[in-house]
Each structure stands twice: as structure tokens, then as C-alpha cells.
N, C-alpha and C. Protein backbone atom coordinates (compact mmCIF):
# COMPACT_ATOMS: atom_id res chain seq x y z
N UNK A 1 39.98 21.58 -122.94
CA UNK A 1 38.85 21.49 -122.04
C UNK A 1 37.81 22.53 -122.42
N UNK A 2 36.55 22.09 -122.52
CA UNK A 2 35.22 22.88 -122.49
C UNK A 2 34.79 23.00 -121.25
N UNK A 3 33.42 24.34 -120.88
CA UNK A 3 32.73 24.45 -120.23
C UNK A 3 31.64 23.29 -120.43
N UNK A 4 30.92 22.94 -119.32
CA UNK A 4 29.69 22.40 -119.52
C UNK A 4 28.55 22.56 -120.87
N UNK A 5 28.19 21.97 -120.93
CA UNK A 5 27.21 22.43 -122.43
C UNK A 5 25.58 22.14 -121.79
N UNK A 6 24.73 22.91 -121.40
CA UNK A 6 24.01 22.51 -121.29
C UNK A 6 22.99 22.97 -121.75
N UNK A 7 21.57 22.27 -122.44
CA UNK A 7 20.67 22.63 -123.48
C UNK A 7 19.48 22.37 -122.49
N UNK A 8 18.44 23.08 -123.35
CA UNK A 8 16.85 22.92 -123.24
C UNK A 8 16.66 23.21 -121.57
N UNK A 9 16.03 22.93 -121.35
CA UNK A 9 15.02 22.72 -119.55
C UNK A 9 15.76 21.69 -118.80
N UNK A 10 17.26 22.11 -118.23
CA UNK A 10 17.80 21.53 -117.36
C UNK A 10 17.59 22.19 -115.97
N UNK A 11 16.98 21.10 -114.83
CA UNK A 11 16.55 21.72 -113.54
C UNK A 11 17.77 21.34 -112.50
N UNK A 12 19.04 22.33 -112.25
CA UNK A 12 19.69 21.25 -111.26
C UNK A 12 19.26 22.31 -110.04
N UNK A 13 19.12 21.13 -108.94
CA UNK A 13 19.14 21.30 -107.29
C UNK A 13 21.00 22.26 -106.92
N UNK A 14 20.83 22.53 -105.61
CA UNK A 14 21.43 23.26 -104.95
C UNK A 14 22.42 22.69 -104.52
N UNK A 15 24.16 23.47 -105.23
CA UNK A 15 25.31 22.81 -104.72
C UNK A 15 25.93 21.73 -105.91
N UNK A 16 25.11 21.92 -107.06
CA UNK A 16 25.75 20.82 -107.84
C UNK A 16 27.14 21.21 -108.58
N UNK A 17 27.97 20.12 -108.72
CA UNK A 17 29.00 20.68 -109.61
C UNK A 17 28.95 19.39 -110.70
N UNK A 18 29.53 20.51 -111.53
CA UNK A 18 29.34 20.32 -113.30
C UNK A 18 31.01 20.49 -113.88
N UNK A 19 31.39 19.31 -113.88
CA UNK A 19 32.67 19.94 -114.47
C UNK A 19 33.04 19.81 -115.96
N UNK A 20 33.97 19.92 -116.72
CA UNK A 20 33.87 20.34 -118.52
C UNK A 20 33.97 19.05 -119.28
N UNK A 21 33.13 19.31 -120.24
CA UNK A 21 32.89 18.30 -121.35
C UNK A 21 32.13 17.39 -120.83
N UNK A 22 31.19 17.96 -120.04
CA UNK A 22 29.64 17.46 -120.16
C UNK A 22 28.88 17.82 -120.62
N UNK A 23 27.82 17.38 -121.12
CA UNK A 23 26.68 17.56 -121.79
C UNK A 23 25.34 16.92 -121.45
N UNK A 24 24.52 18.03 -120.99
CA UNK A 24 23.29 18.07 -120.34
C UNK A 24 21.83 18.23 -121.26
N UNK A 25 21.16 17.50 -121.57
CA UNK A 25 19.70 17.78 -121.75
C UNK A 25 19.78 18.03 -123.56
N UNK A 26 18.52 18.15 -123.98
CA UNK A 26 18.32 18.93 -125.47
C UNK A 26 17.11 19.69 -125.46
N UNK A 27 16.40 19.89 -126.48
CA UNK A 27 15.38 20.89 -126.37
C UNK A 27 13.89 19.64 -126.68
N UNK A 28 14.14 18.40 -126.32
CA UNK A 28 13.07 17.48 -126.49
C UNK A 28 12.72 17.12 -124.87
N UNK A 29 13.26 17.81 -124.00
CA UNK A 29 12.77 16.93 -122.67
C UNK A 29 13.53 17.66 -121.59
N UNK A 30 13.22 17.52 -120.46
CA UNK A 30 13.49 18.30 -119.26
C UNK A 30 14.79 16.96 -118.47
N UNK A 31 15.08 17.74 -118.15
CA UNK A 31 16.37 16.76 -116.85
C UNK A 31 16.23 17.55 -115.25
N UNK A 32 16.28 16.56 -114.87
CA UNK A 32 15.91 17.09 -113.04
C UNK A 32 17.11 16.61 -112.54
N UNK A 33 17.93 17.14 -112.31
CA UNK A 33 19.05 16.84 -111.18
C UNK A 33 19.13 17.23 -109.74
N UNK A 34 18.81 16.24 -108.50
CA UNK A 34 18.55 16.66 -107.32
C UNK A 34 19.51 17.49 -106.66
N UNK A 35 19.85 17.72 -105.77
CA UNK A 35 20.89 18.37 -104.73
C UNK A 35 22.12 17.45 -104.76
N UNK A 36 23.21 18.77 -104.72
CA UNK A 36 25.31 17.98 -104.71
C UNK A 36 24.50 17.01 -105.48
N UNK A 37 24.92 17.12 -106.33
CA UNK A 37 25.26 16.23 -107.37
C UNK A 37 26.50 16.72 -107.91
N UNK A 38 27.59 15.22 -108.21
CA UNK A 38 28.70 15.68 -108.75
C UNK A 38 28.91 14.90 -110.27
N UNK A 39 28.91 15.68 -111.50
CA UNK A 39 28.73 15.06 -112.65
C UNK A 39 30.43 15.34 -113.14
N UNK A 40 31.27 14.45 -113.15
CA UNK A 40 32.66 14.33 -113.69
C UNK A 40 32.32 14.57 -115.26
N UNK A 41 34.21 14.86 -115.59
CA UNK A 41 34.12 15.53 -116.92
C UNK A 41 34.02 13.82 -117.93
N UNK A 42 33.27 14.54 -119.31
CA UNK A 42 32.63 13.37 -120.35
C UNK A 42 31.19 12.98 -120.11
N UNK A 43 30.69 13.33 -119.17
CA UNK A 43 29.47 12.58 -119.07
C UNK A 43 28.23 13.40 -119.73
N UNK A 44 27.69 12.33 -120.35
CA UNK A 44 26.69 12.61 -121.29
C UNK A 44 24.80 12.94 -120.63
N UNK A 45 24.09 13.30 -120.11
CA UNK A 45 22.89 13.08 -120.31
C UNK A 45 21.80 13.45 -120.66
N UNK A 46 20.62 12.17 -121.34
CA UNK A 46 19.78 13.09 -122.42
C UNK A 46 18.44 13.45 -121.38
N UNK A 47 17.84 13.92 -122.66
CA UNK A 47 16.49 14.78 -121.86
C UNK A 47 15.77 13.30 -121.68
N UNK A 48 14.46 13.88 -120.81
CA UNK A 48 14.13 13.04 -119.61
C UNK A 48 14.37 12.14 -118.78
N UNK A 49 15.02 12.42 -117.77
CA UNK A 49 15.70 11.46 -117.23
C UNK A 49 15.81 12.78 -115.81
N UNK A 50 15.46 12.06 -114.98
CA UNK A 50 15.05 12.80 -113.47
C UNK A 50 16.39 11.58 -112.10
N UNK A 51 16.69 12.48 -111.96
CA UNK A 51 17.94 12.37 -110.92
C UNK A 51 17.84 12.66 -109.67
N UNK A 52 17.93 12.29 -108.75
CA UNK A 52 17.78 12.37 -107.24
C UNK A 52 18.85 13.24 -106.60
N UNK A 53 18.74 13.28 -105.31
CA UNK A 53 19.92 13.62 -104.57
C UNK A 53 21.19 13.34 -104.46
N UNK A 54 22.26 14.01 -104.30
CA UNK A 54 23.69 13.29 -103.91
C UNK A 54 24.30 12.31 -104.84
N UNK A 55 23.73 12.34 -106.49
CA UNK A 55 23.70 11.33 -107.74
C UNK A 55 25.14 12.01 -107.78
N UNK A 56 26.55 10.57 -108.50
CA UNK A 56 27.52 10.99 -108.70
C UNK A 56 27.75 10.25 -109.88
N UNK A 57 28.61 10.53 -110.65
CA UNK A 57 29.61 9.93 -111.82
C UNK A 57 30.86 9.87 -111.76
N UNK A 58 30.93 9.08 -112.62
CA UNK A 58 32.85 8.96 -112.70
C UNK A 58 33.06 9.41 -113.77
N UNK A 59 33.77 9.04 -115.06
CA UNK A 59 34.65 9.92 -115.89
C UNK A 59 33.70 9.08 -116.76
N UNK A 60 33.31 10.12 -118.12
CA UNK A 60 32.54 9.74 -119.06
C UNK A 60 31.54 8.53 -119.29
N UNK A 61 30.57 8.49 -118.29
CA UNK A 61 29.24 8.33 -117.98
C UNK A 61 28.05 8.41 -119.27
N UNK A 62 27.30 7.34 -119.69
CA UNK A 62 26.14 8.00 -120.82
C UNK A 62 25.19 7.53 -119.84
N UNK A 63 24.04 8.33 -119.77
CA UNK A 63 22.41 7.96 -119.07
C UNK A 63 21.62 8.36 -120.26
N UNK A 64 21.26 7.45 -120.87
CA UNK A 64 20.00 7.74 -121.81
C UNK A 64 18.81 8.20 -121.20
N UNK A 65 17.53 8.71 -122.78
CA UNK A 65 16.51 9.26 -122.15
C UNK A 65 15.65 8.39 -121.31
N UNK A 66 14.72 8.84 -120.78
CA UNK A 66 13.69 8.07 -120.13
C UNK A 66 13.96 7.18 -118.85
N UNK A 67 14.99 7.78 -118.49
CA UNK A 67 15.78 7.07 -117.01
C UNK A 67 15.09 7.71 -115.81
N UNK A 68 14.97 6.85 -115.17
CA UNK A 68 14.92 7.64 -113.25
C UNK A 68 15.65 7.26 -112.21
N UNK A 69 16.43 7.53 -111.72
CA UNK A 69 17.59 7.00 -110.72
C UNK A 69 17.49 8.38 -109.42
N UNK A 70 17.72 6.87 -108.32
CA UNK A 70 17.37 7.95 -106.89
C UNK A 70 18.34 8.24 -106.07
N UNK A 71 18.67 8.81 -105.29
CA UNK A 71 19.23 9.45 -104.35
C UNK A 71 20.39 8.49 -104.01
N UNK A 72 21.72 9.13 -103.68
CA UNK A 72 22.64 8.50 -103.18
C UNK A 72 23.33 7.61 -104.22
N UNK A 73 23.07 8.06 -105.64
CA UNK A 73 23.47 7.01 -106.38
C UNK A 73 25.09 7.50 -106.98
N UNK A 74 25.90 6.04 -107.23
CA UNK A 74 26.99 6.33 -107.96
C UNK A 74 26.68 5.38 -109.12
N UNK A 75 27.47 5.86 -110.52
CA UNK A 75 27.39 5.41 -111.95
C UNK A 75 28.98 5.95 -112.01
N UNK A 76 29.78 4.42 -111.78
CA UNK A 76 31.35 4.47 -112.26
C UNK A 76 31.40 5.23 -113.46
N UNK A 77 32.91 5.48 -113.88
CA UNK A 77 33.58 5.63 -115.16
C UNK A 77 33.45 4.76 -116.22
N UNK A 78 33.22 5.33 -117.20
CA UNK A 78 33.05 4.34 -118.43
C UNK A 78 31.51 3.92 -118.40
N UNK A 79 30.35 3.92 -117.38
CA UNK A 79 29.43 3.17 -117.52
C UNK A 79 28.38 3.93 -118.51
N UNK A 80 27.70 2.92 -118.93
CA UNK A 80 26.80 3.12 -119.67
C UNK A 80 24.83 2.92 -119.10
N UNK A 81 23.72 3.61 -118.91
CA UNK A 81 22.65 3.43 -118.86
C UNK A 81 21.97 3.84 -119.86
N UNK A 82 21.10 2.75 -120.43
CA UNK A 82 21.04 2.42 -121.94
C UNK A 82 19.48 3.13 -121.95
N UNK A 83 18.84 4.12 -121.06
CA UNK A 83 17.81 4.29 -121.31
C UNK A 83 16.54 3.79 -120.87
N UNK A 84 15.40 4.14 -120.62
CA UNK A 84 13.96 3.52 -120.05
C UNK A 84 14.47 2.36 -119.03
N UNK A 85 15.55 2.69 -117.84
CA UNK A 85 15.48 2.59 -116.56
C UNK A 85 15.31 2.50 -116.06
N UNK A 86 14.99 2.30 -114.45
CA UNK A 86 14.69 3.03 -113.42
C UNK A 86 15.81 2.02 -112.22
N UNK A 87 16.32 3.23 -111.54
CA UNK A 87 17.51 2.75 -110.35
C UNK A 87 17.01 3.70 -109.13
N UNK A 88 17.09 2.35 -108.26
CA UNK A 88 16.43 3.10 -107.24
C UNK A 88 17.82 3.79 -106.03
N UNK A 89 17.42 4.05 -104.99
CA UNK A 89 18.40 4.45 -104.31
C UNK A 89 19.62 3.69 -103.52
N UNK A 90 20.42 4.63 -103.24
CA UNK A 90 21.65 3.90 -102.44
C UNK A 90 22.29 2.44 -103.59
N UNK A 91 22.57 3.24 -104.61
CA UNK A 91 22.87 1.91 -105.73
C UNK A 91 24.44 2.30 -106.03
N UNK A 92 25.31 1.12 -106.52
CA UNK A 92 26.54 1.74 -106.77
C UNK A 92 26.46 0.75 -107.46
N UNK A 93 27.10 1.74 -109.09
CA UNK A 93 26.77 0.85 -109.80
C UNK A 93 29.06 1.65 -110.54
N UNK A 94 29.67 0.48 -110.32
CA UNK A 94 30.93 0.49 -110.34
C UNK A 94 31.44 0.64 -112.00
N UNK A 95 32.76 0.81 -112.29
CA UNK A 95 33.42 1.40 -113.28
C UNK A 95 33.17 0.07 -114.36
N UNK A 96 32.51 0.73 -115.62
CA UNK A 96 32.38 0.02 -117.19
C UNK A 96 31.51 -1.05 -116.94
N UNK A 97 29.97 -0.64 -116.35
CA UNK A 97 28.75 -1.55 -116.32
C UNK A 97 27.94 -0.73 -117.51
N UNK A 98 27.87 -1.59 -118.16
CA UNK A 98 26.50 -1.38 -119.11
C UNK A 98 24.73 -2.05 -118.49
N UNK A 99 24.17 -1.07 -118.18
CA UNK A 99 22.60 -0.97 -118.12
C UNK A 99 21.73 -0.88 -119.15
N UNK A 100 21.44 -2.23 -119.77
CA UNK A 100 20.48 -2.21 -120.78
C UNK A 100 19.00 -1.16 -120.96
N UNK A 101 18.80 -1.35 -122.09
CA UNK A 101 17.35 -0.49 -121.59
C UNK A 101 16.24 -1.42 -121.11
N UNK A 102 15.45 -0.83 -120.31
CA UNK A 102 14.20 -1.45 -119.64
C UNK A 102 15.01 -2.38 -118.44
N UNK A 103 15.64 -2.10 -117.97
CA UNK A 103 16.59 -2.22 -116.41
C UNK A 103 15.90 -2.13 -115.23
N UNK A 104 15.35 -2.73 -114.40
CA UNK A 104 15.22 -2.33 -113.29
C UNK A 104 16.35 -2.38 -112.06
N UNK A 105 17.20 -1.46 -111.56
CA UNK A 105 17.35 -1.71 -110.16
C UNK A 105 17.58 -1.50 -108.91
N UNK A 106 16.96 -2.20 -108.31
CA UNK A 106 16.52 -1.66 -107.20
C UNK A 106 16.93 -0.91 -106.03
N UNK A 107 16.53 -0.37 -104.61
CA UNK A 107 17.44 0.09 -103.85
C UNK A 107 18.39 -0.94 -103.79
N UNK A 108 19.58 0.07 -102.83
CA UNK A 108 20.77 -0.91 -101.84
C UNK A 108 21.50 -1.80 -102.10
N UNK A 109 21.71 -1.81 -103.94
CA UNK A 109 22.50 -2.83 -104.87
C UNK A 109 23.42 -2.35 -104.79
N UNK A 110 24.86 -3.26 -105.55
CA UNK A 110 25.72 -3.47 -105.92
C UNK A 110 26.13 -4.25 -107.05
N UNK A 111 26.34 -3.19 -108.42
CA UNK A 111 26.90 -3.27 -109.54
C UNK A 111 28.45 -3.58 -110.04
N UNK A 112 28.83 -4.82 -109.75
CA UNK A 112 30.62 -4.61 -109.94
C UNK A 112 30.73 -4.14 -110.92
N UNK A 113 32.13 -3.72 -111.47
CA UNK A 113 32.70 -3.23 -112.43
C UNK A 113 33.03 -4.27 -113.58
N UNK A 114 32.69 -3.86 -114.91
CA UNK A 114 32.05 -4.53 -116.34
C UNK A 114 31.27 -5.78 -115.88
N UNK A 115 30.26 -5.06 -115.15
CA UNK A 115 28.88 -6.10 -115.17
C UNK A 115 27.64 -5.81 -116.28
N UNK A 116 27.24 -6.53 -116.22
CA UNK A 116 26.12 -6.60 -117.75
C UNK A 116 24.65 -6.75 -117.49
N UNK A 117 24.05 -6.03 -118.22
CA UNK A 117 22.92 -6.66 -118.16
C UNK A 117 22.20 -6.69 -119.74
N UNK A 118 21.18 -7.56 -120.28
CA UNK A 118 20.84 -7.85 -121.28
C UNK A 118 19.56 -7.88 -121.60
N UNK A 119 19.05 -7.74 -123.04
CA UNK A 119 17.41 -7.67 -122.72
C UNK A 119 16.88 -7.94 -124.07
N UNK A 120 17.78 -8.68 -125.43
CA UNK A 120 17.40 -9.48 -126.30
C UNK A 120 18.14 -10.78 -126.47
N UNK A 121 17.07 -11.64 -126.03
CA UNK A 121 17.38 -12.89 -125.92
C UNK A 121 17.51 -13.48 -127.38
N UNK A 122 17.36 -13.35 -128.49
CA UNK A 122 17.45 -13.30 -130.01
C UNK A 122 18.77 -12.76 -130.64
N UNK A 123 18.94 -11.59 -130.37
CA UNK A 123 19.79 -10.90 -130.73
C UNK A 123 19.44 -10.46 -132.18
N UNK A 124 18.17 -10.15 -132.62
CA UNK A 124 17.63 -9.81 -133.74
C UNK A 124 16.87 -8.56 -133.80
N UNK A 125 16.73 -7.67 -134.48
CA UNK A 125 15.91 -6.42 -134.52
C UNK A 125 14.60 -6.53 -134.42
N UNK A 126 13.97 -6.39 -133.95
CA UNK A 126 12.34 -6.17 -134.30
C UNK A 126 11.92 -7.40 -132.98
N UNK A 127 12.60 -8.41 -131.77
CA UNK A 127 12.14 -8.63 -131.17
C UNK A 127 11.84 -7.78 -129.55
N UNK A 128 11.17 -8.29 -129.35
CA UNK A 128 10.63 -7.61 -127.79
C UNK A 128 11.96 -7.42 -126.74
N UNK A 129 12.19 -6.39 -126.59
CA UNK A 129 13.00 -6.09 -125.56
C UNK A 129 12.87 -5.99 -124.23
N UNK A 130 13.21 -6.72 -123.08
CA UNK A 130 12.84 -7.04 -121.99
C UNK A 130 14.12 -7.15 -120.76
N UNK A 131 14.11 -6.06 -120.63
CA UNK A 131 15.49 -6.26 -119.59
C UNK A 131 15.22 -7.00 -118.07
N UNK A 132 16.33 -7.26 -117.59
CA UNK A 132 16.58 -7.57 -116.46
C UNK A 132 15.91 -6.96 -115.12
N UNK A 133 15.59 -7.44 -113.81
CA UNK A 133 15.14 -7.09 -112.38
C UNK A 133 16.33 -7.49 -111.67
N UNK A 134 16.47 -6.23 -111.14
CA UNK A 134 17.76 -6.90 -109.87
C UNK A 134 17.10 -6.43 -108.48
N UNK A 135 16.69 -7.10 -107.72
CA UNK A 135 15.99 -6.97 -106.14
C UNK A 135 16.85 -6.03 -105.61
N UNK A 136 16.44 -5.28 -104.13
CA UNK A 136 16.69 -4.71 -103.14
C UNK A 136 18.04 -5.76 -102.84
N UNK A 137 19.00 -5.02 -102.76
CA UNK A 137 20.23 -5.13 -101.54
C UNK A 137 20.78 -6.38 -102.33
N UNK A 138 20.84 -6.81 -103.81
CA UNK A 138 21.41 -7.65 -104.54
C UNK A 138 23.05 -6.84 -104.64
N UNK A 139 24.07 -7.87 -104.83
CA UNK A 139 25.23 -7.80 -105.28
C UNK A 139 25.32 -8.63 -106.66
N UNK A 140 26.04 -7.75 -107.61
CA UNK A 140 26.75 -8.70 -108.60
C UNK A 140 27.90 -8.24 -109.03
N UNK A 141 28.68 -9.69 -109.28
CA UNK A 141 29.81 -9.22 -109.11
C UNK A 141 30.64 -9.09 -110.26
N UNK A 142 31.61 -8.99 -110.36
CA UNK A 142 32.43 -8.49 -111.36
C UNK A 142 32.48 -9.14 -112.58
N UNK A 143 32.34 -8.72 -113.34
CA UNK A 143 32.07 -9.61 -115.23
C UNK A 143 30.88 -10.27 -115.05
N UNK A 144 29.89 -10.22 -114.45
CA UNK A 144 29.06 -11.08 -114.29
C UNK A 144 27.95 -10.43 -115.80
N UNK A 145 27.30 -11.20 -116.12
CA UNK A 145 26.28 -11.04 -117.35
C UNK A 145 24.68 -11.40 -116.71
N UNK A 146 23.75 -10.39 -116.64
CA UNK A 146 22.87 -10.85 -116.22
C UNK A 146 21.69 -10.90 -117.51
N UNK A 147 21.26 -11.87 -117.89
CA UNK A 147 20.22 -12.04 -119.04
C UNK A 147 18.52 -11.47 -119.04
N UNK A 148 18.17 -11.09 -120.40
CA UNK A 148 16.71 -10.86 -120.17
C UNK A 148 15.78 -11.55 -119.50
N UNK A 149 14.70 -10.51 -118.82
CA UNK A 149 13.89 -11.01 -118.23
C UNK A 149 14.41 -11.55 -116.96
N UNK A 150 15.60 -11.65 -116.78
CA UNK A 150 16.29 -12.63 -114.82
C UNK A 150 15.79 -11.88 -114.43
N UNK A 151 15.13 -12.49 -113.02
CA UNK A 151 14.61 -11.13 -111.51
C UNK A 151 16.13 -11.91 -110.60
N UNK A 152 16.93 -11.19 -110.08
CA UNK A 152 17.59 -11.32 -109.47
C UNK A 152 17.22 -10.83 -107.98
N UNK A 153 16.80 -11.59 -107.05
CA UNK A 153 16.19 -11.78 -105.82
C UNK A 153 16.82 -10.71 -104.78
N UNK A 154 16.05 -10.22 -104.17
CA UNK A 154 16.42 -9.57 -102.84
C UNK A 154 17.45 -10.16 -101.94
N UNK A 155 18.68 -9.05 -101.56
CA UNK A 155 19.89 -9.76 -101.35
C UNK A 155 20.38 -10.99 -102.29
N UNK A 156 20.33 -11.16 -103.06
CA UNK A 156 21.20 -11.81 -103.62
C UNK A 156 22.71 -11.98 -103.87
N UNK A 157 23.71 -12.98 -104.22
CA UNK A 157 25.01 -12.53 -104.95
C UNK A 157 24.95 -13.35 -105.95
N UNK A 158 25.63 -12.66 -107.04
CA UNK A 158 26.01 -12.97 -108.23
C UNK A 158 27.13 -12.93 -108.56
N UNK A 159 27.80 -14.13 -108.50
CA UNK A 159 29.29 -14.06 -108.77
C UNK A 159 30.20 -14.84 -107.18
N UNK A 160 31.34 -14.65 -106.64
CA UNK A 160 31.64 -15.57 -105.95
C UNK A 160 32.18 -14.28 -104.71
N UNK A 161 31.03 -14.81 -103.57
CA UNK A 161 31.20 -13.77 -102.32
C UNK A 161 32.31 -14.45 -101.52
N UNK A 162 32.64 -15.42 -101.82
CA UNK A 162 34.10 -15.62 -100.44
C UNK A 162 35.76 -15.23 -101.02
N UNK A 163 36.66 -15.77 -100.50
CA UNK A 163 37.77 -15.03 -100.96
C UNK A 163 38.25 -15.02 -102.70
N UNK A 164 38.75 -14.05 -102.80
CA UNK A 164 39.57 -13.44 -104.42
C UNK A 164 40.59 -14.68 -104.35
N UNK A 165 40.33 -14.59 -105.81
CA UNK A 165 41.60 -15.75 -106.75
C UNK A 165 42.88 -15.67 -106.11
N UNK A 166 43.03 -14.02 -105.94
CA UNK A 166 44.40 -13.93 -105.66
C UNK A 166 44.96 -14.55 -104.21
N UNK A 167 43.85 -14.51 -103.14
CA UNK A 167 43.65 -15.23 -101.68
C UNK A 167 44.25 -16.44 -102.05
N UNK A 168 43.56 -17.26 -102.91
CA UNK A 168 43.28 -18.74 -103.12
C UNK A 168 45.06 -18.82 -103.64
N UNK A 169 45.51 -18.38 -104.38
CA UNK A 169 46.86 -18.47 -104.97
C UNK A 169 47.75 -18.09 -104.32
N UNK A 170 47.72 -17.34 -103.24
CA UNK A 170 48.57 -16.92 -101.81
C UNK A 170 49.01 -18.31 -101.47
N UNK A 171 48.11 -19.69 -100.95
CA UNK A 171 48.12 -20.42 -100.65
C UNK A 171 49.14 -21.63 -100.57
N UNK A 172 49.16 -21.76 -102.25
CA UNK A 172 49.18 -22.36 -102.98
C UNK A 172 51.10 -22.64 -102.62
């Protein structure tokens, strides 16, 4: 186990804990971390990228640069935010979701665990990258893949809101 590593113009708020084999900021950009914030051990994040209040992680976390994520937020274990972001508040975004870059989402979501989002419809270098919109108070649910450019609507669900497989096979 290491101490925290942290570089360049890292600003954290009051009460945060930092526990080992994280790595904070570089000498290209500032990081703002709001108040209690709890950053679990592995988690990675780069410079610019401004953090709200009460922001938590799970176990080895990456937030690329150019992110903004607000208050009250959780980012499971394993997840990934791929950069030029923005997550708004009260978001839980659950264990091994990848957040493409150019992501929007919004307050009061729900991210299941290995949910996706995508933002080359080509899958070729050199085209336009265009991520996903997920509305206010959207759910998606577990393995779900959300494609470039989708606006996924206010309240929404993605994926199947009535009973688990395992319900259905109780039955049976």
C-alpha cells in the first residue's frame, strides 16, 4: 500500500478522505474536489475536472480530464469516465459503467452496473465523436448499451423495470 499521490493544483474541500493508491491531478490543470468526499483506494483522477460535494468512489475509479460532476454523486468500482463529461447531481452511477467521452448526465439518474455508453457510431479514427444525453431522473439498467448521439428522456427506463429473471423462474 501507498500514500495518496497527489500532483500539481489539487483543491480539496473540508473533511475529505483520500485513501492509498490514488492518484490526484498533474501539473497541466487544477482539480476541485468539493466537501466529504470519499475517494477509495485505485482511483485515478486527471487535471481538470471539478467535483462537487459529498462525490464518492468505489475501488479503482478513472475520471478523465475535462469532466464536471455535481454533488451527491457516486462512481461504482471498476467504473470508468472517459473524459469531456459533465454529470450532474444526485447521480449513481453503479459498479463497471463506462462513460464515454462527451457524456452528458443529468441530475437524479441511475447508472446500473456494466452499463455503456457510446459515441462512435463508425468505429473508425478520425470520425466525429458524439456521445450520448441521458435526461433528469432516467434509469438504465444493467448491461444496457446506450449509443451515440441517444437523448435518453427525462425519467426514463432502460432496460426491464418489473420483476428480475430470477422472480420469473421462482414461478416456474
Amino acid at each position: 500500500m501507498s500514500d495518496p499521490i497527489i500532483r500539481g493544483d489539487v483543491r480539496l474541500g473540508k473533511g475529505c478522505v483520500i485513501q492509498e493508491n490514488v492518484i490526484i491531478g498533474s501539473e497541466e490543470g487544477t482539480v476541485v474536489i468539493g466537501d466529504e468526499a470519499i475517494i477509495r483506494s485505485g482511483t485515478v483522477i486527471y487535471p481538470q475536472v471539478r467535483i462537487g460535494d459529498r462525490f464518492r468512489t468505489g475501488h479503482h475509479v478513472l475520471i478523465r480530464e475535462k469532466t464536471t460532476i455535481g454533488d451527491h454523486v457516486l462512481i461504482g468500482t471498476n467504473s470508468v469516465v472517459d473524459g469531456s463529461c459533465t454529470i450532474g447531481d444526485r447521480v449513481s452511477v453503479q459498479t463497471g459503467v463506462y462513460i464515454t467521452t462527451h457524456t452528458t448526465l443529468e441530475d437524479e439518474l441511475f447508472m446500473g452496473p456494466c452499463s455503456v455508453t457510446t459515441n462512435d457510431k463508425y468505429m473508425v479514427r478520425g470520425a466525429e465523436l458524439i456521445g450520448p444525453v441521458i435526461r433528469r431522473g432516467a434509469r438504465i439498467g444493467a448491461n444496457a448499451v446506450i449509443l451515440p448521439g441517444v437523448v435518453v428522456g427525462e425519467g426514463a427506463v432502460v432496460g426491464n423495470p418489473g420483476k428480475s429473471v430470477i422472480d420469473r423462474q421462482s414461478r416456474i
